[in-house]
N, C-alpha and C. Protein backbone atom coordinates (compact mmCIF):
# COMPACT_ATOMS: atom_id res chain seq x y z
N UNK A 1 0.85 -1.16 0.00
CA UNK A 1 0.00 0.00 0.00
C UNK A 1 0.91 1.24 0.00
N UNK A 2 0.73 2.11 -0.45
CA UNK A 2 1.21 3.55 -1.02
C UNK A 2 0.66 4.33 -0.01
N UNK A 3 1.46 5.24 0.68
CA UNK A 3 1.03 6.18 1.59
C UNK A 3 1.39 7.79 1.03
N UNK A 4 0.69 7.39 -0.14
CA UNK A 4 0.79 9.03 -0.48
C UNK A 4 1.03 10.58 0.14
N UNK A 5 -0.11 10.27 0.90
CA UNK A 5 -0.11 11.42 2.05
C UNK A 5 1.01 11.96 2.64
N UNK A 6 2.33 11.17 2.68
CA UNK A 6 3.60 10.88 3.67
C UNK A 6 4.44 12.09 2.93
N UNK A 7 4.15 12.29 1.55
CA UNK A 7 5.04 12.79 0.66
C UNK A 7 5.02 13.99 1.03
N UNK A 8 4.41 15.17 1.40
CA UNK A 8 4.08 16.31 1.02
C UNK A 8 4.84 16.83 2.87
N UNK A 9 4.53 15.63 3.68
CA UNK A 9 4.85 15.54 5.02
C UNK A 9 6.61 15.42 5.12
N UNK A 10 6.83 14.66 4.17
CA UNK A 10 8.58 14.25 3.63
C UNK A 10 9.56 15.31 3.51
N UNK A 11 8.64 16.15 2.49
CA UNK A 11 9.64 16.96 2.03
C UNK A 11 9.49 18.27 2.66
N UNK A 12 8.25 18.44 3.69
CA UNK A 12 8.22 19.18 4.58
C UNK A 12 9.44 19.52 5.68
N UNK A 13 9.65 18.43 6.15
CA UNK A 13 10.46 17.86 7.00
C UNK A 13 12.02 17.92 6.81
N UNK A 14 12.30 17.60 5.32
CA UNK A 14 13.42 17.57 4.82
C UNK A 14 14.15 18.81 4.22
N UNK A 15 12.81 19.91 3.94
CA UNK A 15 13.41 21.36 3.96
C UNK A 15 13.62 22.02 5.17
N UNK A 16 13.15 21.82 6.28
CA UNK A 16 12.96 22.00 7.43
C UNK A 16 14.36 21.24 7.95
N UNK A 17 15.29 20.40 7.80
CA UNK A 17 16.03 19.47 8.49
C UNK A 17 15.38 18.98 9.63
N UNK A 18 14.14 18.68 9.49
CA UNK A 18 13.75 17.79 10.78
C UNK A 18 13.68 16.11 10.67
N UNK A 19 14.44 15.45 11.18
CA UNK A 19 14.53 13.74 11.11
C UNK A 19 12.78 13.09 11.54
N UNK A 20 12.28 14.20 12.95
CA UNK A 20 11.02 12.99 13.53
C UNK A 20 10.11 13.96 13.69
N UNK A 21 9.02 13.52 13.18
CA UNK A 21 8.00 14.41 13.67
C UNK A 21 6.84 13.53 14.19
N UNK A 22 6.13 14.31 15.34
CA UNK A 22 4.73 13.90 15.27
C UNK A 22 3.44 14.63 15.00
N UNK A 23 2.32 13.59 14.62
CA UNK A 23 1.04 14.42 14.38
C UNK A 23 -0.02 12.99 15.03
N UNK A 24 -1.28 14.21 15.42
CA UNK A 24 -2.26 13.07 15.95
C UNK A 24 -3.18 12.38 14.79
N UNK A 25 -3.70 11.66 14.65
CA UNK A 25 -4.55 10.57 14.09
C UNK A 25 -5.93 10.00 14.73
N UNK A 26 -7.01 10.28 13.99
CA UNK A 26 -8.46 9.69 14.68
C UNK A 26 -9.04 8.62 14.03
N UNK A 27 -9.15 7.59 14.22
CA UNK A 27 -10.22 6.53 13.53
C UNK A 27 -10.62 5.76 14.76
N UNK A 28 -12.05 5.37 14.21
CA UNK A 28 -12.78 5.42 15.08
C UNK A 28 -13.20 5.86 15.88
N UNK A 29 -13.01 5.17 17.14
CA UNK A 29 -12.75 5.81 18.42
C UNK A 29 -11.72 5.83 19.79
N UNK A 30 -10.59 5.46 18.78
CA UNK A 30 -9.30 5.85 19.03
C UNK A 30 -8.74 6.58 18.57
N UNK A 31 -7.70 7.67 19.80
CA UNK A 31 -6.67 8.34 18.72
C UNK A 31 -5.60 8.24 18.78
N UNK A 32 -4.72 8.23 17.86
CA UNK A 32 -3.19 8.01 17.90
C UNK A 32 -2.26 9.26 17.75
N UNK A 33 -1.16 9.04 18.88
CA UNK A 33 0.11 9.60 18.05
C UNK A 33 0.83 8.94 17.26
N UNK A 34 0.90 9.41 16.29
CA UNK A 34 2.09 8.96 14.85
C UNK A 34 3.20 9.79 15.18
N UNK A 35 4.24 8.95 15.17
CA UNK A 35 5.58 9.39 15.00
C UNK A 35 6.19 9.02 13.38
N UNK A 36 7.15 9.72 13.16
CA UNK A 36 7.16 9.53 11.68
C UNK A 36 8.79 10.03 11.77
N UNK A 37 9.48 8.93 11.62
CA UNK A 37 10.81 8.83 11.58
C UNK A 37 11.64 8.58 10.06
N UNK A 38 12.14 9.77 10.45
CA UNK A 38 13.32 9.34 8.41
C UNK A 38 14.58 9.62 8.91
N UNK A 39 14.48 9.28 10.16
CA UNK A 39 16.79 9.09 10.28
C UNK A 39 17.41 7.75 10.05
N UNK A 40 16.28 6.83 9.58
CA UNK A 40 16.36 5.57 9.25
C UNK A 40 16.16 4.87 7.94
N UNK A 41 16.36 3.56 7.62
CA UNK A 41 16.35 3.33 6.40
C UNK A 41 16.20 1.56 6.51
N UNK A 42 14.23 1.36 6.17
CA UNK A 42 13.29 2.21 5.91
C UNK A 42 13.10 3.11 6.84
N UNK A 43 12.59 4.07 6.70
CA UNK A 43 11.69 5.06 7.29
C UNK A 43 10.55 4.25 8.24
N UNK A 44 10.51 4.81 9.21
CA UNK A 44 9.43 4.05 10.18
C UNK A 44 8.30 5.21 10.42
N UNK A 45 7.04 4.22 10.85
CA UNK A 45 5.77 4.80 11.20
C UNK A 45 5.90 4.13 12.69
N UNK A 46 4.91 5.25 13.75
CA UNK A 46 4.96 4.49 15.26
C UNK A 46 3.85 4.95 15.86
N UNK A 47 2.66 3.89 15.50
CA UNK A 47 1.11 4.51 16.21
C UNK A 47 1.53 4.12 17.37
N UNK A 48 0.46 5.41 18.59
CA UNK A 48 0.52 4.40 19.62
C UNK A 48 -0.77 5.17 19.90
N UNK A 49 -1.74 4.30 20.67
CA UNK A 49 -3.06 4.98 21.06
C UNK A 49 -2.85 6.00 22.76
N UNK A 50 -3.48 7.29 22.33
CA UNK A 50 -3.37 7.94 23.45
C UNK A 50 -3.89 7.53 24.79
N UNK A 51 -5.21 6.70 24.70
CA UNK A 51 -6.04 6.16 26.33
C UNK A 51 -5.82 4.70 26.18
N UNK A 52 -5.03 3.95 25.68
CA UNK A 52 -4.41 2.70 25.85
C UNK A 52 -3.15 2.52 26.05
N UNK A 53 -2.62 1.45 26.73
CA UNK A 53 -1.65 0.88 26.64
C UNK A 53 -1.02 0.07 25.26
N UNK A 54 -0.93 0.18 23.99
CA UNK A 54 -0.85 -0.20 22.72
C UNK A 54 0.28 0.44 21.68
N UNK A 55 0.51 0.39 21.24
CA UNK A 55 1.27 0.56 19.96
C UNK A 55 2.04 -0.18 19.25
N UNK A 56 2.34 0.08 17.73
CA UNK A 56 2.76 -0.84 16.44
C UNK A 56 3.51 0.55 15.76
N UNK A 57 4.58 -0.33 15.07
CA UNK A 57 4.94 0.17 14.42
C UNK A 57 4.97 -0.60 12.88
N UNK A 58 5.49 0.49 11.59
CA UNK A 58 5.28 -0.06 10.31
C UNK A 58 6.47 0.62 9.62
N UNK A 59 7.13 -0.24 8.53
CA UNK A 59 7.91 0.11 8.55
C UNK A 59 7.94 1.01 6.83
N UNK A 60 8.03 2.03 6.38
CA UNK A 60 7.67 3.04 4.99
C UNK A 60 9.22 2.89 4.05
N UNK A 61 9.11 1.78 3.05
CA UNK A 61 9.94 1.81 2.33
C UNK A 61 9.84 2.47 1.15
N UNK A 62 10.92 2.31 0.09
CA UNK A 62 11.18 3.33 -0.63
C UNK A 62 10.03 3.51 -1.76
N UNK A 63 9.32 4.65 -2.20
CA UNK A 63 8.30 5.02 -2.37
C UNK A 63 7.16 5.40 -1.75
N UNK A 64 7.33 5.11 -0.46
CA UNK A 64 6.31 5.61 -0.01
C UNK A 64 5.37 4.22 0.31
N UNK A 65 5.85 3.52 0.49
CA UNK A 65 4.67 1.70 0.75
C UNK A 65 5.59 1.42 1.63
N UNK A 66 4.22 0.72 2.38
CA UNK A 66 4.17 0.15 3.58
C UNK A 66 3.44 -1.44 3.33
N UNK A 67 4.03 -2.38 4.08
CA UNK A 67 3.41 -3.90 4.26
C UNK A 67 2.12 -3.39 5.26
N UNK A 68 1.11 -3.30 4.91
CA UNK A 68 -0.53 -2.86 5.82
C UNK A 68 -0.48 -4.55 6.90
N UNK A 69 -0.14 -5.65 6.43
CA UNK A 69 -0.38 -6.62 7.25
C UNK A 69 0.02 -6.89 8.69
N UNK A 70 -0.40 -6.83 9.46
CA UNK A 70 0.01 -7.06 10.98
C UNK A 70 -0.39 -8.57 11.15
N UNK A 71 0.65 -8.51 12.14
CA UNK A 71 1.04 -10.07 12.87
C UNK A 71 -0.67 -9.94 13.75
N UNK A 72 -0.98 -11.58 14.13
CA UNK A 72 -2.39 -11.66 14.33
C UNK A 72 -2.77 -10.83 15.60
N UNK A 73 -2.02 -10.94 17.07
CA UNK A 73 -1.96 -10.61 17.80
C UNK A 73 -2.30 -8.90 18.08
N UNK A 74 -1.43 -7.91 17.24
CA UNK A 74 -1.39 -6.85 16.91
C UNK A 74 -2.88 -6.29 16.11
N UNK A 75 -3.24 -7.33 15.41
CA UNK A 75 -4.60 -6.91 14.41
C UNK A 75 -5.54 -7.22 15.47
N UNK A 76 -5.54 -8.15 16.33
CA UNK A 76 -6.71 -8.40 17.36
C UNK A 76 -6.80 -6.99 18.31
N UNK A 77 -5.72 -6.79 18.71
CA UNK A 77 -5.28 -6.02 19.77
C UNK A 77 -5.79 -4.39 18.94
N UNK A 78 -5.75 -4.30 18.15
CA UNK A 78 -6.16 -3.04 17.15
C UNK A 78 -7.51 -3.02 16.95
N UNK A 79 -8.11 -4.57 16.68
CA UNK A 79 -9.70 -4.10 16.66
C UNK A 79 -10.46 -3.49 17.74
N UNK A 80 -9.75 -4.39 19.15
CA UNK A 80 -10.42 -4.23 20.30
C UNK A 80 -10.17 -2.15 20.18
N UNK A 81 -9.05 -1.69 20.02
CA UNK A 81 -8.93 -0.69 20.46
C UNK A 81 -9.96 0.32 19.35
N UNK A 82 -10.19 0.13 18.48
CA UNK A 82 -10.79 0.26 17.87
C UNK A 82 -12.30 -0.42 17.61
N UNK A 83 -12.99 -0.35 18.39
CA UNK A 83 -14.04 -0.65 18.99
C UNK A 83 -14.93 -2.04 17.42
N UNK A 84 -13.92 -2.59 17.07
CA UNK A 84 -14.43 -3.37 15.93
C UNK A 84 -14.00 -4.82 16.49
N UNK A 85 -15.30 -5.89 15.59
CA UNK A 85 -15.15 -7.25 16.41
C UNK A 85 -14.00 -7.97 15.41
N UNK A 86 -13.30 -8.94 16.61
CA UNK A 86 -12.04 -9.16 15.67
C UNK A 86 -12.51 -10.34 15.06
N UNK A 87 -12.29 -11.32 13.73
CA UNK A 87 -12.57 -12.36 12.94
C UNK A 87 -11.50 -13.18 12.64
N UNK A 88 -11.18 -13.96 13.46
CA UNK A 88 -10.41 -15.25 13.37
C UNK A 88 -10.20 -15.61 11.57
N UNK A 89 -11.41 -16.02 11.32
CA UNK A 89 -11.48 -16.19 9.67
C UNK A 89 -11.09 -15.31 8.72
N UNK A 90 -11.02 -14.08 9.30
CA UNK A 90 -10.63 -13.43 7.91
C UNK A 90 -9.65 -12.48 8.01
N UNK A 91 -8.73 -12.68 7.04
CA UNK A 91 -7.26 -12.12 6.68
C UNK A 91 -6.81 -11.16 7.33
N UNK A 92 -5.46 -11.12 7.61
CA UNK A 92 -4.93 -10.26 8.25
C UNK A 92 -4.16 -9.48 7.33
């Protein structure tokens, strides 16, 4: 998956000389801080939910894509926080 959005945030950052930034994030009815790291290679993403104990990270390789798939544990642990029922049966 292509994280388009990241780009405009990239080169923000990179005229700026800033390596990490954060910004908040709402879905559902959770919200996250995103950290958004480029002193690295890939580039990392780092949700973590503000009224939980939780967070994942992802890792933004070159172009701008990310692997969307989480390990099962992490996708369970994401629905709950995200007030959605989790499904054994279907894909992670």
């Amino acid at each position: 998956m292509k994280l388009d959005g990241l780009i405009p945030l990239y080169k923000s950052m990179k005229s700026q000389n800033i390596e990490r930034y954060k910004f908040e994030y709402k879905a559902s009815k959770a919200v996250f801080d995103v950290f958004f790291f480029i002193d690295g290679s890939p580039f990392l993403l780092l949700f973590g939910v503000k009224a939980e104990n939780f967070s994942f990270e992802l890792e933004v390789n070159n172009g701008f894509v990310i692997d969307h798939n989480l390990d099962r544990s992490t996708y369970k642990r994401l629905c709950e926080v995200l007030g959605l029922e989790f499904d054994p049966k279907r894909p992670i």
